[in-house]
C-alpha atoms as a PDB file:
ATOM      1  CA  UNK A   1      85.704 125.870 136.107  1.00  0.00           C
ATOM      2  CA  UNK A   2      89.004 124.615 134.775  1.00  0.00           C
ATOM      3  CA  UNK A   3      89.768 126.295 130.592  1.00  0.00           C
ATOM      4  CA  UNK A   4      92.014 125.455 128.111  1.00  0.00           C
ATOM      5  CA  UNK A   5      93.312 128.597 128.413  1.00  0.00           C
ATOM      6  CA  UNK A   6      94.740 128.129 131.901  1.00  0.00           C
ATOM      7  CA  UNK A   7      95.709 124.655 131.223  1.00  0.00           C
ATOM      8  CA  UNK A   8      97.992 125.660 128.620  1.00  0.00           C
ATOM      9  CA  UNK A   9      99.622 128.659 130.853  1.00  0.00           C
ATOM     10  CA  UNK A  10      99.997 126.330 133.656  1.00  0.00           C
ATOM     11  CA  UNK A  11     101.792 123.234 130.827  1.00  0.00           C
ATOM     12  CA  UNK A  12     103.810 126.592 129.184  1.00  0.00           C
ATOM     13  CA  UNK A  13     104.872 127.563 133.444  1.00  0.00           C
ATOM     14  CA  UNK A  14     105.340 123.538 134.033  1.00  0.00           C
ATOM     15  CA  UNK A  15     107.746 123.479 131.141  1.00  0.00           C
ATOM     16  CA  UNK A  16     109.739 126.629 130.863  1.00  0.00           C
ATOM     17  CA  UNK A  17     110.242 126.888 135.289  1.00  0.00           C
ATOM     18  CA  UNK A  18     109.123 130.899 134.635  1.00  0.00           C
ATOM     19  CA  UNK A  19     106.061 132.464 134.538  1.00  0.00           C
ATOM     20  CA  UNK A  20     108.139 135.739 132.983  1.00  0.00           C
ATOM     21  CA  UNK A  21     109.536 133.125 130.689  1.00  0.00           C
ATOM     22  CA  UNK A  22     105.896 131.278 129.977  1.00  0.00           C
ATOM     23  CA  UNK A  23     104.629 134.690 129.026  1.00  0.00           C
ATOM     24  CA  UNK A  24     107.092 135.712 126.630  1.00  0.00           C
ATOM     25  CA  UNK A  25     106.588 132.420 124.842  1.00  0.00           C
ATOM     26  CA  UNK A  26     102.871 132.767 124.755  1.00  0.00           C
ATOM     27  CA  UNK A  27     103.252 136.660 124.065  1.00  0.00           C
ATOM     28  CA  UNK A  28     101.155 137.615 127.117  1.00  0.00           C
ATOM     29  CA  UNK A  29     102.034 139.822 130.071  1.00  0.00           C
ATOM     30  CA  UNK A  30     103.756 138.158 133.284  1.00  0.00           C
ATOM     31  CA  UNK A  31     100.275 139.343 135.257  1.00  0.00           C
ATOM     32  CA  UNK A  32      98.185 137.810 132.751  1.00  0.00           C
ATOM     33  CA  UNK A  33      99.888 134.751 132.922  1.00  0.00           C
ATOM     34  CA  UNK A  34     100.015 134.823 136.844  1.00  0.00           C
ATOM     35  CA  UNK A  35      96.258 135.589 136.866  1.00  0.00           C
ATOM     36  CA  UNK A  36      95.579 132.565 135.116  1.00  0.00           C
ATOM     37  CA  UNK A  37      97.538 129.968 137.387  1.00  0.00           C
ATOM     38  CA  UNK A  38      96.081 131.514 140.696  1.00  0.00           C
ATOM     39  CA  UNK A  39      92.210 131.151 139.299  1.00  0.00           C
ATOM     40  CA  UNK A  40      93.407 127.744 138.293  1.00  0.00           C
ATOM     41  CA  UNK A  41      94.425 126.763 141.953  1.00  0.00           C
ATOM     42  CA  UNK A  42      91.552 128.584 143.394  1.00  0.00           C
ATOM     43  CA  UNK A  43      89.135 126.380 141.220  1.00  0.00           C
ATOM     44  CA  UNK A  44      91.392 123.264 142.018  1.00  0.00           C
ATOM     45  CA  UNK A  45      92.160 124.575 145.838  1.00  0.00           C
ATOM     46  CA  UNK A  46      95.491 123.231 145.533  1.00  0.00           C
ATOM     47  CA  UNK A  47      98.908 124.877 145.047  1.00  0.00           C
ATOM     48  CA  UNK A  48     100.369 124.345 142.166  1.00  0.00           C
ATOM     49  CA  UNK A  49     103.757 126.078 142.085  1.00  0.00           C
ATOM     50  CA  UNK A  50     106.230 127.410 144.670  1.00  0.00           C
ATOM     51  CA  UNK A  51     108.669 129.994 144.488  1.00  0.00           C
ATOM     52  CA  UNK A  52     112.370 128.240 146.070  1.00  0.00           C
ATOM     53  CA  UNK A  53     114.051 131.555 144.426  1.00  0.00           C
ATOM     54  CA  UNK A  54     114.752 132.046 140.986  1.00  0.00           C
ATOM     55  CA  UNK A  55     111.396 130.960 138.809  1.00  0.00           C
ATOM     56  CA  UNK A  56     109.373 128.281 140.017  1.00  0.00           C
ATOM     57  CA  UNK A  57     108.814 124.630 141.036  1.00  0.00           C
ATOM     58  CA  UNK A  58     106.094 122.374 140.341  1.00  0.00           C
ATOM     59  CA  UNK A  59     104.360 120.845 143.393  1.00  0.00           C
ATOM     60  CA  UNK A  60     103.268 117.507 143.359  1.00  0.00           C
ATOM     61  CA  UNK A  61     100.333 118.158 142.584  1.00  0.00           C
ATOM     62  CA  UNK A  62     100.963 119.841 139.848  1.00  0.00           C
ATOM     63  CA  UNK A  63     102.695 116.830 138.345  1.00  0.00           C
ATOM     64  CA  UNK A  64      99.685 114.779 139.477  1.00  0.00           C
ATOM     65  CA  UNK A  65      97.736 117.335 136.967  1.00  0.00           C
ATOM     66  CA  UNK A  66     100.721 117.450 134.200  1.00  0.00           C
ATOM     67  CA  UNK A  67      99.415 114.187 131.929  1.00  0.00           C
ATOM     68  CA  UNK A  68      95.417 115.175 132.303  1.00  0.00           C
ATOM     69  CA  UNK A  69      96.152 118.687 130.948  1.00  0.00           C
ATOM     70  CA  UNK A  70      98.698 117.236 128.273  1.00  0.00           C
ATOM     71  CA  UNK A  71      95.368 115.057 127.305  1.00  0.00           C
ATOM     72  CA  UNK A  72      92.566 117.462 127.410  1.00  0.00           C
ATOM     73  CA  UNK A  73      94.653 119.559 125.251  1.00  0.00           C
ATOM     74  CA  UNK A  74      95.554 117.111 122.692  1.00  0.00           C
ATOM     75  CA  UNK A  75      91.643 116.196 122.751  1.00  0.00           C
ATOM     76  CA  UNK A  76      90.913 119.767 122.133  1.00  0.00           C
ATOM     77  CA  UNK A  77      93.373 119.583 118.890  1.00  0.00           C
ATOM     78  CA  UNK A  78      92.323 116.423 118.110  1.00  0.00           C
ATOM     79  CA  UNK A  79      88.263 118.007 117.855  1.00  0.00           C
ATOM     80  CA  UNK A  80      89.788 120.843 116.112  1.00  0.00           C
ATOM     81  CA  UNK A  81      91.829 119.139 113.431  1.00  0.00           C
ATOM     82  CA  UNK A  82      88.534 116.708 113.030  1.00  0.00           C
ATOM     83  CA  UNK A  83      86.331 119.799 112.191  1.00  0.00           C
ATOM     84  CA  UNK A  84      88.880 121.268 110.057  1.00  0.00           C
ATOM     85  CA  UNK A  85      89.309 118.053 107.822  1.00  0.00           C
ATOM     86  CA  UNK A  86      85.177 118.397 107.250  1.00  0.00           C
ATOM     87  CA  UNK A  87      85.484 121.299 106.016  1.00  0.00           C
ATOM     88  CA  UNK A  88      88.527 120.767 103.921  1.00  0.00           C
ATOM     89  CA  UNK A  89      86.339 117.964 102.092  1.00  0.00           C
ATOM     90  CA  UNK A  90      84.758 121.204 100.267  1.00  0.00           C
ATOM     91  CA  UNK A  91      88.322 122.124  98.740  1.00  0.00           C
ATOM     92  CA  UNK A  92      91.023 119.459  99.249  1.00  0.00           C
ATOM     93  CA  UNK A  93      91.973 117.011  97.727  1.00  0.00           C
ATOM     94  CA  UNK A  94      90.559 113.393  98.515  1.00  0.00           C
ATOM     95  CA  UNK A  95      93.117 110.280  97.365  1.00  0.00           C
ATOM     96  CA  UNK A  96      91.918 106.802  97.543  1.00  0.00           C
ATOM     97  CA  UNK A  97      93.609 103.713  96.383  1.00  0.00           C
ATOM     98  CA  UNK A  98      91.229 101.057  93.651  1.00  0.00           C
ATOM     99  CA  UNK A  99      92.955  98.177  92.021  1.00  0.00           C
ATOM    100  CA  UNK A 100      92.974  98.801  88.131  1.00  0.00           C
ATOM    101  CA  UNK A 101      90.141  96.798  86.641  1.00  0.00           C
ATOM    102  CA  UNK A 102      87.650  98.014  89.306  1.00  0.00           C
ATOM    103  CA  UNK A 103      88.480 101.874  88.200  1.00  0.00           C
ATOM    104  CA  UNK A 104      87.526 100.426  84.463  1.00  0.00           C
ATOM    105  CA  UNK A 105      83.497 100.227  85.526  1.00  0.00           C
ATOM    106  CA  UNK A 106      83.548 102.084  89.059  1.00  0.00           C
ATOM    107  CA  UNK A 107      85.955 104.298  88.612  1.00  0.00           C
ATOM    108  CA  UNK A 108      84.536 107.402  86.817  1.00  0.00           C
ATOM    109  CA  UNK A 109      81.301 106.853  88.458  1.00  0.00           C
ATOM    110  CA  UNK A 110      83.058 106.601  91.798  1.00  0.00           C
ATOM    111  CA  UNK A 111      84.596 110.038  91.297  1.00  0.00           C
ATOM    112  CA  UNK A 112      80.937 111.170  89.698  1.00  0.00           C
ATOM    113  CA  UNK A 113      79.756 110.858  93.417  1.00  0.00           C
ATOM    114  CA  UNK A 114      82.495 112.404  95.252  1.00  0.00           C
ATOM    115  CA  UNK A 115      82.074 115.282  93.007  1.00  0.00           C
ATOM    116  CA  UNK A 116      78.373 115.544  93.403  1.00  0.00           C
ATOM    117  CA  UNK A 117      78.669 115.988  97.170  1.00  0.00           C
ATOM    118  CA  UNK A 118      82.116 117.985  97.052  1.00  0.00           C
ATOM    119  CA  UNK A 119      81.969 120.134  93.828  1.00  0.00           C
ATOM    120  CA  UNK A 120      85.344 121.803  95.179  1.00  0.00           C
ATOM    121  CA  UNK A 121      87.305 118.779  95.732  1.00  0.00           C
ATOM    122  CA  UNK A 122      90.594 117.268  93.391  1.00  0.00           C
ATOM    123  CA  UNK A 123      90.305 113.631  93.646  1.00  0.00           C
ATOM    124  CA  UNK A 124      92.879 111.135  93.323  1.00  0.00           C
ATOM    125  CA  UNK A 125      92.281 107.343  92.491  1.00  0.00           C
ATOM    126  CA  UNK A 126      95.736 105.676  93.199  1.00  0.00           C
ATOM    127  CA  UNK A 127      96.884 102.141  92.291  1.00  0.00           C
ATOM    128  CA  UNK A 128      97.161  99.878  88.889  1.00  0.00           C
ATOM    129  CA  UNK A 129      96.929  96.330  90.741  1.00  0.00           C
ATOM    130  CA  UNK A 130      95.720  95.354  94.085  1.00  0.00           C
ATOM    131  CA  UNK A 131      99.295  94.428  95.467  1.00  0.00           C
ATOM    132  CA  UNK A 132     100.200  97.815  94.572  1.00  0.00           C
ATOM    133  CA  UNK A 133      97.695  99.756  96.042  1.00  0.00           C
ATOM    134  CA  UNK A 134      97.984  97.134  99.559  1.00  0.00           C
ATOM    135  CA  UNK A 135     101.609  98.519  99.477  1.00  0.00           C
ATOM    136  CA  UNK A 136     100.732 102.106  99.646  1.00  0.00           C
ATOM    137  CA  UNK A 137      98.602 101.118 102.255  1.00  0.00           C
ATOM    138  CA  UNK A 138     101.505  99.692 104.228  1.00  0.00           C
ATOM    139  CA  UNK A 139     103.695 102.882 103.676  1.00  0.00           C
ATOM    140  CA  UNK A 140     100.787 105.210 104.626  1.00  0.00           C
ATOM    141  CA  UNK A 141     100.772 106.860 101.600  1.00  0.00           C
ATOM    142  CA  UNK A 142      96.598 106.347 101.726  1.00  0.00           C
ATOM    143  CA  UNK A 143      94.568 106.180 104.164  1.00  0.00           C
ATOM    144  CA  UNK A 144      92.254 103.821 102.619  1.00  0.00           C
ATOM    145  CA  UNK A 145      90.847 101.105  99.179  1.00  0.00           C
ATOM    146  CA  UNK A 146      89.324  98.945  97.432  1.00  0.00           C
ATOM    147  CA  UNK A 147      91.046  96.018  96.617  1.00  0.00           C
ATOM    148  CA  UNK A 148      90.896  92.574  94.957  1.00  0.00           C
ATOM    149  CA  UNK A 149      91.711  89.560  98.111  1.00  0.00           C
ATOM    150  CA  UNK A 150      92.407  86.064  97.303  1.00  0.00           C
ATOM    151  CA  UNK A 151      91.800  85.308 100.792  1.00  0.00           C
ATOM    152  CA  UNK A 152      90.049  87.983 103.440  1.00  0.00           C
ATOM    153  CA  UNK A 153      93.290  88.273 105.444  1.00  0.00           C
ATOM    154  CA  UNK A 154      95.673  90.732 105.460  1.00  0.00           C
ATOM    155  CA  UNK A 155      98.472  91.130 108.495  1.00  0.00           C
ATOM    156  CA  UNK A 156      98.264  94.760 109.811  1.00  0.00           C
ATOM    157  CA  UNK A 157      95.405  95.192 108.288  1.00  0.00           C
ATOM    158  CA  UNK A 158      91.477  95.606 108.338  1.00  0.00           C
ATOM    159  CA  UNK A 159      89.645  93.734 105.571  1.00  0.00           C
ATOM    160  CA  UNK A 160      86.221  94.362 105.019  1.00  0.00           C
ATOM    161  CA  UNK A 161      84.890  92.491 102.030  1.00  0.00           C
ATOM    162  CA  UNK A 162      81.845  94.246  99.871  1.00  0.00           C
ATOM    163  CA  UNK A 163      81.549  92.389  97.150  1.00  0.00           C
ATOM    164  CA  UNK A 164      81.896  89.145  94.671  1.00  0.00           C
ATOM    165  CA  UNK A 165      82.927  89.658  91.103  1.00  0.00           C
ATOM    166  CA  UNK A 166      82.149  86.645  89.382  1.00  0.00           C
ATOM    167  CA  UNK A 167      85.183  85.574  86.814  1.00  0.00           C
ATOM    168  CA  UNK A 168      84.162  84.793  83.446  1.00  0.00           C
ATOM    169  CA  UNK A 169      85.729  83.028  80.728  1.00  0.00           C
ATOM    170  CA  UNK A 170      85.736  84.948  77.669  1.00  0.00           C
ATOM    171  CA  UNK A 171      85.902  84.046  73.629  1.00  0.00           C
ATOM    172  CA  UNK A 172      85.000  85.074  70.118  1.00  0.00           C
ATOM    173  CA  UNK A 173      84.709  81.465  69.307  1.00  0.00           C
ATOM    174  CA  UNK A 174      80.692  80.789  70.122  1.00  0.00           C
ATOM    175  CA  UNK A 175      81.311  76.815  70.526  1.00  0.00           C
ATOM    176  CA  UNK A 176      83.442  77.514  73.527  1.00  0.00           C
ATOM    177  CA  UNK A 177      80.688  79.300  75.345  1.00  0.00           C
ATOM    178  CA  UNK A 178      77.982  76.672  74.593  1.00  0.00           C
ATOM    179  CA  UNK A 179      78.880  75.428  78.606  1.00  0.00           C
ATOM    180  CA  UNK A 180      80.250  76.426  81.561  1.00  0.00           C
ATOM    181  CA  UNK A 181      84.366  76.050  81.135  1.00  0.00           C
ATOM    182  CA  UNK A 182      85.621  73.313  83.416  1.00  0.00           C
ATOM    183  CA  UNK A 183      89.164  73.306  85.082  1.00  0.00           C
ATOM    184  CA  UNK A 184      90.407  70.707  82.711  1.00  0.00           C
ATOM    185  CA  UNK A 185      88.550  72.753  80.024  1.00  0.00           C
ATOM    186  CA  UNK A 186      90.680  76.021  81.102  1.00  0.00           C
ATOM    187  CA  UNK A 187      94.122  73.768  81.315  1.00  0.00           C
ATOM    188  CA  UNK A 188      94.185  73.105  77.810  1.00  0.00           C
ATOM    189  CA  UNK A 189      92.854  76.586  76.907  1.00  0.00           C
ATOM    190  CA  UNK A 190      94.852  78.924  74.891  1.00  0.00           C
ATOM    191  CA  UNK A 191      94.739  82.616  76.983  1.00  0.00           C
ATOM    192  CA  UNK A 192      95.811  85.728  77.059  1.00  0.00           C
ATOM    193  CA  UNK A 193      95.906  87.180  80.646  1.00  0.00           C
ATOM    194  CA  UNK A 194      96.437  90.979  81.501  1.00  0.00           C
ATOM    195  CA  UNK A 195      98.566  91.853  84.633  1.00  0.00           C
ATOM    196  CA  UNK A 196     101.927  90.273  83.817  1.00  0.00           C
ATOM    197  CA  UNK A 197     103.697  92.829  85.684  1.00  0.00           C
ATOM    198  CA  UNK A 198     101.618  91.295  89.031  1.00  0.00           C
ATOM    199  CA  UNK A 199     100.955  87.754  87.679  1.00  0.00           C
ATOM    200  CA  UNK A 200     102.545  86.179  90.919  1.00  0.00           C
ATOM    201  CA  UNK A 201     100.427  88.490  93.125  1.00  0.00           C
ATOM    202  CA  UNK A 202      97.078  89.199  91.265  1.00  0.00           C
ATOM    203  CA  UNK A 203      94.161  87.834  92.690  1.00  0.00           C
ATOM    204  CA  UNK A 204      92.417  86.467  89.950  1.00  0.00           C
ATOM    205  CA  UNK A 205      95.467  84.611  88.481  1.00  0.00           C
ATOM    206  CA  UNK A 206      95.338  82.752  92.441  1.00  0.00           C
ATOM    207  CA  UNK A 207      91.847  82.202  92.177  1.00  0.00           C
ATOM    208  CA  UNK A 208      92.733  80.312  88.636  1.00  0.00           C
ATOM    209  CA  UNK A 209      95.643  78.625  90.445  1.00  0.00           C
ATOM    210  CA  UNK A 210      93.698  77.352  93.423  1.00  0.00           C
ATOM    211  CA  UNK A 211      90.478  76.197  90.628  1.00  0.00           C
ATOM    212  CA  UNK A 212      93.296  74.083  88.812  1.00  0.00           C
ATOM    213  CA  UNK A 213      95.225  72.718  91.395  1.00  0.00           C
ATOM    214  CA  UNK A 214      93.118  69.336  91.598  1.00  0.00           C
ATOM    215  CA  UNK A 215      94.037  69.236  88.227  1.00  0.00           C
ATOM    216  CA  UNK A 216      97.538  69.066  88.691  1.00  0.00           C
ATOM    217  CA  UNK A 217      97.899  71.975  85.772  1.00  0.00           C
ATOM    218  CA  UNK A 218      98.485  75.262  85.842  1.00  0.00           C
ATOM    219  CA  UNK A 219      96.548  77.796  83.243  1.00  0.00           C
ATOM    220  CA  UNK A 220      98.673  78.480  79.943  1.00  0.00           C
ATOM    221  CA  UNK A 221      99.012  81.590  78.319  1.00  0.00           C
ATOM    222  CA  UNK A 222      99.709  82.379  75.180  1.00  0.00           C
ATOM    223  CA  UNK A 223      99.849  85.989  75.435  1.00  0.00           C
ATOM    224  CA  UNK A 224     101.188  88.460  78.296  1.00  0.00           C
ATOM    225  CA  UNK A 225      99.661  91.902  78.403  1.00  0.00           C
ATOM    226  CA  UNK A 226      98.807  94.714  80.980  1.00  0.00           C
ATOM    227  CA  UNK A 227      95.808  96.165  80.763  1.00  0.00           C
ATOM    228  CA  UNK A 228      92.552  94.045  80.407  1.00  0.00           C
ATOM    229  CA  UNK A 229      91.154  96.448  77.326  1.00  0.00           C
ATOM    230  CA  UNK A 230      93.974  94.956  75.438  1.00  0.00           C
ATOM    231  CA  UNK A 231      93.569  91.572  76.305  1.00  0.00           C
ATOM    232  CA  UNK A 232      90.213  92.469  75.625  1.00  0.00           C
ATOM    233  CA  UNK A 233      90.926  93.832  72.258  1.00  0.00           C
ATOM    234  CA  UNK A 234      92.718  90.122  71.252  1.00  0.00           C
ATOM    235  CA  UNK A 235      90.283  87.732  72.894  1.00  0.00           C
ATOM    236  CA  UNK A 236      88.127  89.666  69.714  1.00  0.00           C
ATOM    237  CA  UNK A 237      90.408  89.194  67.032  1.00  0.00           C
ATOM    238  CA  UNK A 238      90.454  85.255  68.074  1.00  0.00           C
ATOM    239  CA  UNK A 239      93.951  85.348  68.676  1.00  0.00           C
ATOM    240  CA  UNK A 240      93.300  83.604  72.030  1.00  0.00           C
ATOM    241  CA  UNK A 241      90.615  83.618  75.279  1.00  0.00           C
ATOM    242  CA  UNK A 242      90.614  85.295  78.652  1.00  0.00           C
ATOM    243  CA  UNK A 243      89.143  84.949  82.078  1.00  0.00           C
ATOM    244  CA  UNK A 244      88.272  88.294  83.378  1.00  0.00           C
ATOM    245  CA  UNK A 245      85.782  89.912  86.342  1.00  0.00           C
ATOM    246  CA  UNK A 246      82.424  90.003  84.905  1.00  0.00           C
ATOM    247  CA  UNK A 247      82.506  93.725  85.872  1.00  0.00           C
ATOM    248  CA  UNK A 248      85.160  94.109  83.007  1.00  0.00           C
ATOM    249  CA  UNK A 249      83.155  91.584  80.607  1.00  0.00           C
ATOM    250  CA  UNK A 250      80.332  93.630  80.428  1.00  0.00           C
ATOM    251  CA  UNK A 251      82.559  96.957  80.755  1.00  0.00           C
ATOM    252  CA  UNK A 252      84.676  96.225  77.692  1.00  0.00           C
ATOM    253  CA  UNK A 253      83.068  93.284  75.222  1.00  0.00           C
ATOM    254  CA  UNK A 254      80.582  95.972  74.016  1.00  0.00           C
ATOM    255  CA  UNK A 255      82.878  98.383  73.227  1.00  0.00           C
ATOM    256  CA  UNK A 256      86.183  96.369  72.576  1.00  0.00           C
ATOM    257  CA  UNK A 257      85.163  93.395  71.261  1.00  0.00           C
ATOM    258  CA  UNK A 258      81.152  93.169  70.795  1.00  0.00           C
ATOM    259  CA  UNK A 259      81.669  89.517  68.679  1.00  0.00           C
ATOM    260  CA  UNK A 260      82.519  87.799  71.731  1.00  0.00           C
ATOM    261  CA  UNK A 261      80.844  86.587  74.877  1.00  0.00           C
ATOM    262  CA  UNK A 262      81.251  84.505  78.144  1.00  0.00           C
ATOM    263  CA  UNK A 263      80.765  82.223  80.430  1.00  0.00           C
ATOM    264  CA  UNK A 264      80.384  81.000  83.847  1.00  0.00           C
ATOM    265  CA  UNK A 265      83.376  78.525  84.966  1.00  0.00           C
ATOM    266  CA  UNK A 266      82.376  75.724  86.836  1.00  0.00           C
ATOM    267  CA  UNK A 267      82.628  75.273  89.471  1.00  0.00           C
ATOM    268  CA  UNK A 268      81.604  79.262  90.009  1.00  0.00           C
ATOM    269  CA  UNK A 269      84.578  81.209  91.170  1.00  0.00           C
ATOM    270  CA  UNK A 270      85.105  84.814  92.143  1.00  0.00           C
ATOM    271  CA  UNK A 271      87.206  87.600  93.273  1.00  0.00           C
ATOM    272  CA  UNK A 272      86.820  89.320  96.393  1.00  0.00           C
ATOM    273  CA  UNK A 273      86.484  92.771  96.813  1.00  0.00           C
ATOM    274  CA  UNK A 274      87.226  94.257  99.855  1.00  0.00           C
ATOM    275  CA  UNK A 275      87.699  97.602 101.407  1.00  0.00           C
ATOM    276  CA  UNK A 276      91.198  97.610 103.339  1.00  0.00           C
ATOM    277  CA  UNK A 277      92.774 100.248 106.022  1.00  0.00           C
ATOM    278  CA  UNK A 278      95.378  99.997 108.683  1.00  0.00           C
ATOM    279  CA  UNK A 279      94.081  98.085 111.625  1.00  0.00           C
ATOM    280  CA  UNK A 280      93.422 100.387 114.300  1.00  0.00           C
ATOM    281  CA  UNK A 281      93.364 103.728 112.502  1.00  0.00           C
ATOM    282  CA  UNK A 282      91.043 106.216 112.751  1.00  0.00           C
ATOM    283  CA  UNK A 283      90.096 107.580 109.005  1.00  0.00           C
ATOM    284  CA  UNK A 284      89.501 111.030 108.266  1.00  0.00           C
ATOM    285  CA  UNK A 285      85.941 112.004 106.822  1.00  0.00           C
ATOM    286  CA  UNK A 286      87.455 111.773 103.343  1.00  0.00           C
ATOM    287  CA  UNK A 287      88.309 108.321 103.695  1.00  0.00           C
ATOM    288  CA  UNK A 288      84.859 107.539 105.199  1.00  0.00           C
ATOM    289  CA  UNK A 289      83.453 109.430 102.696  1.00  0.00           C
ATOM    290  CA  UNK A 290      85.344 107.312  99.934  1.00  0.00           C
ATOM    291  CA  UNK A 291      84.375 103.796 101.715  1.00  0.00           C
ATOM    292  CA  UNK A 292      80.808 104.536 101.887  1.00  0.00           C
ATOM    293  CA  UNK A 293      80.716 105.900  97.669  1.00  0.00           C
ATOM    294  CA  UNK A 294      82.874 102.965  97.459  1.00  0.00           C
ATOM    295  CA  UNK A 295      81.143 100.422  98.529  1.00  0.00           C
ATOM    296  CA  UNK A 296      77.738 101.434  97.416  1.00  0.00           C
ATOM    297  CA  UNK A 297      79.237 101.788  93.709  1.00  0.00           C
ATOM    298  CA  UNK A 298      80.642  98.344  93.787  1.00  0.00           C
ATOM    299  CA  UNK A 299      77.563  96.467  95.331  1.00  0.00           C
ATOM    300  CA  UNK A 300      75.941  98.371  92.574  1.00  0.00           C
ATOM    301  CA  UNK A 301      77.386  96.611  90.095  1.00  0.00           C
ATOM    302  CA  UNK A 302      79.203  93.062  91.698  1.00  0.00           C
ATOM    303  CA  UNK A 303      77.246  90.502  94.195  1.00  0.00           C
ATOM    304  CA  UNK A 304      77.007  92.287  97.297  1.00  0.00           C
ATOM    305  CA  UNK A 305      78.745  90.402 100.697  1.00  0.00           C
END
């Protein structure tokens, strides 16, 4: 029966041309190392090196065997490094990207979970808007996230979408919530819109976009912020309305600004929340661990898809 152990005397022989040579590099003795290629050619019947003169010289049959050893080893790794990164979920560290307003009402319950399972990790939630979190995708810096899509495609990608977050207008002003707001309604509206930094790229400024564009009109703000608490913080002083993911309305009116309120546009639109990862990769447990807390947090909370 064939062993990793002579496969990787017979690669070490294969490579170096010496069996003195391949025993020095795997700190064994020449015998042991000798041992081990004759029981592998007695299990395979076959010889696998000859002796011209000085070291030796692979038959062809041994290069016919070269790649499947080269595989069955890496597959051996491979298992190995898969059972080591399970158990390095009890004390590593576990990074996974989430677009900024999602961490504002999934975020610390996200991390909740992973720390309920894992009591030893450090976790690491990366990203402030979606198109920067898709770019540390891109340049592998994680493996895996949750992001806001305009549309469910993404070259190089896999997109998976979980959710709908239903965007909201929302106002201190209680007349302006008596109805749904209308895209001719939300032309002429005075806003304040977080994300500046991304407003090109952000997904609910291209849902807004896209709503308006039968209009001929484009949505006018007023006011240019960052962060969503502080547009938040404004839309409750009156100083001027926002359209936001529900998830943030009902994250941040009660605590931000509890005199305002919202409502649906019409027609209904939504951001779409999807997990993304490199097409064709194959995620460590963390990752899969992060997907599946993820995703149930999220459907917890947004329309599940």
């Amino acid at each position: 029966m064939l062993s990793l152990h002579q496969l990787r005397c017979f690669l070490t022989v294969y490579e170096l041309g010496s069996l003195t040579a391949a025993a020095e590099h795997l700190g064994y003795a020449q015998p042991s190392v000798s041992e081990q290629i004759r029981s592998l050619e007695r299990t395979l019947g076959v010889e696998l090196f000859a002796c011209p003169g000085r070291g030796v010289a692979p038959t062809a049959a041994a290069e016919t065997l070269r790649p499947h050893a080269e595989r069955t080893i890496e597959s051996a790794e491979e298992a190995r490094r898969a059972v080591q990164a399970v158990s390095a979920l009890e004390t590593g560290t576990i990074r996974f990207g989430m677009f900024g307003t999602a961490r504002l009402y999934a975020g610390a319950s996200l991390i909740a979970d992973v720390l309920h399972r894992h009591p030893g990790v450090r976790v690491e939630l990366v990203g402030q808007n979606s198109s920067d979190v898709h770019d540390d995708l891109r340049r592998g810096r994680i493996e895996a996230a949750m992001i806001a899509v305009p549309q469910v495609s993404s070259e190089g990608m896999a997109v998976t979408p979980v959710a709908h977050d239903e965007l909201v207008y929302i106002s201190a002003d209680k007349e302006r919530l008596r109805s749904p707001v209308t895209a001719q309604r939300l032309a002429k509206a005075s806003l304040v819109m977080p994300e500046t930094t991304w407003r090109a790229e952000d997904s609910t400024r291209i849902v807004l976009r896209q709503m308006l564009h039968e209009t001929g009109l484009n949505p006018q703000t007023r006011i240019e912020v960052e962060d969503a608490e502080t547009a938040v913080e404004l839309v409750g002083m009156g100083l001027a309305d926002s359209v936001v993911p529900r998830g943030v309305a009902d994250s941040l009116l009660p605590r931000l600004a509890p005199n305002a309120g919202f409502v649906s546009l019409r027609p209904k639109q939504v951001d779409t929340i999807a997990i993304v990862h490199r097409a064709g990769a194959t995620l460590s447990p963390a990752a899969r661990l992060m997907i599946e807390l993820a995703t149930a947090r999220i459907q917890a909370i947004a329309e599940p898809i």
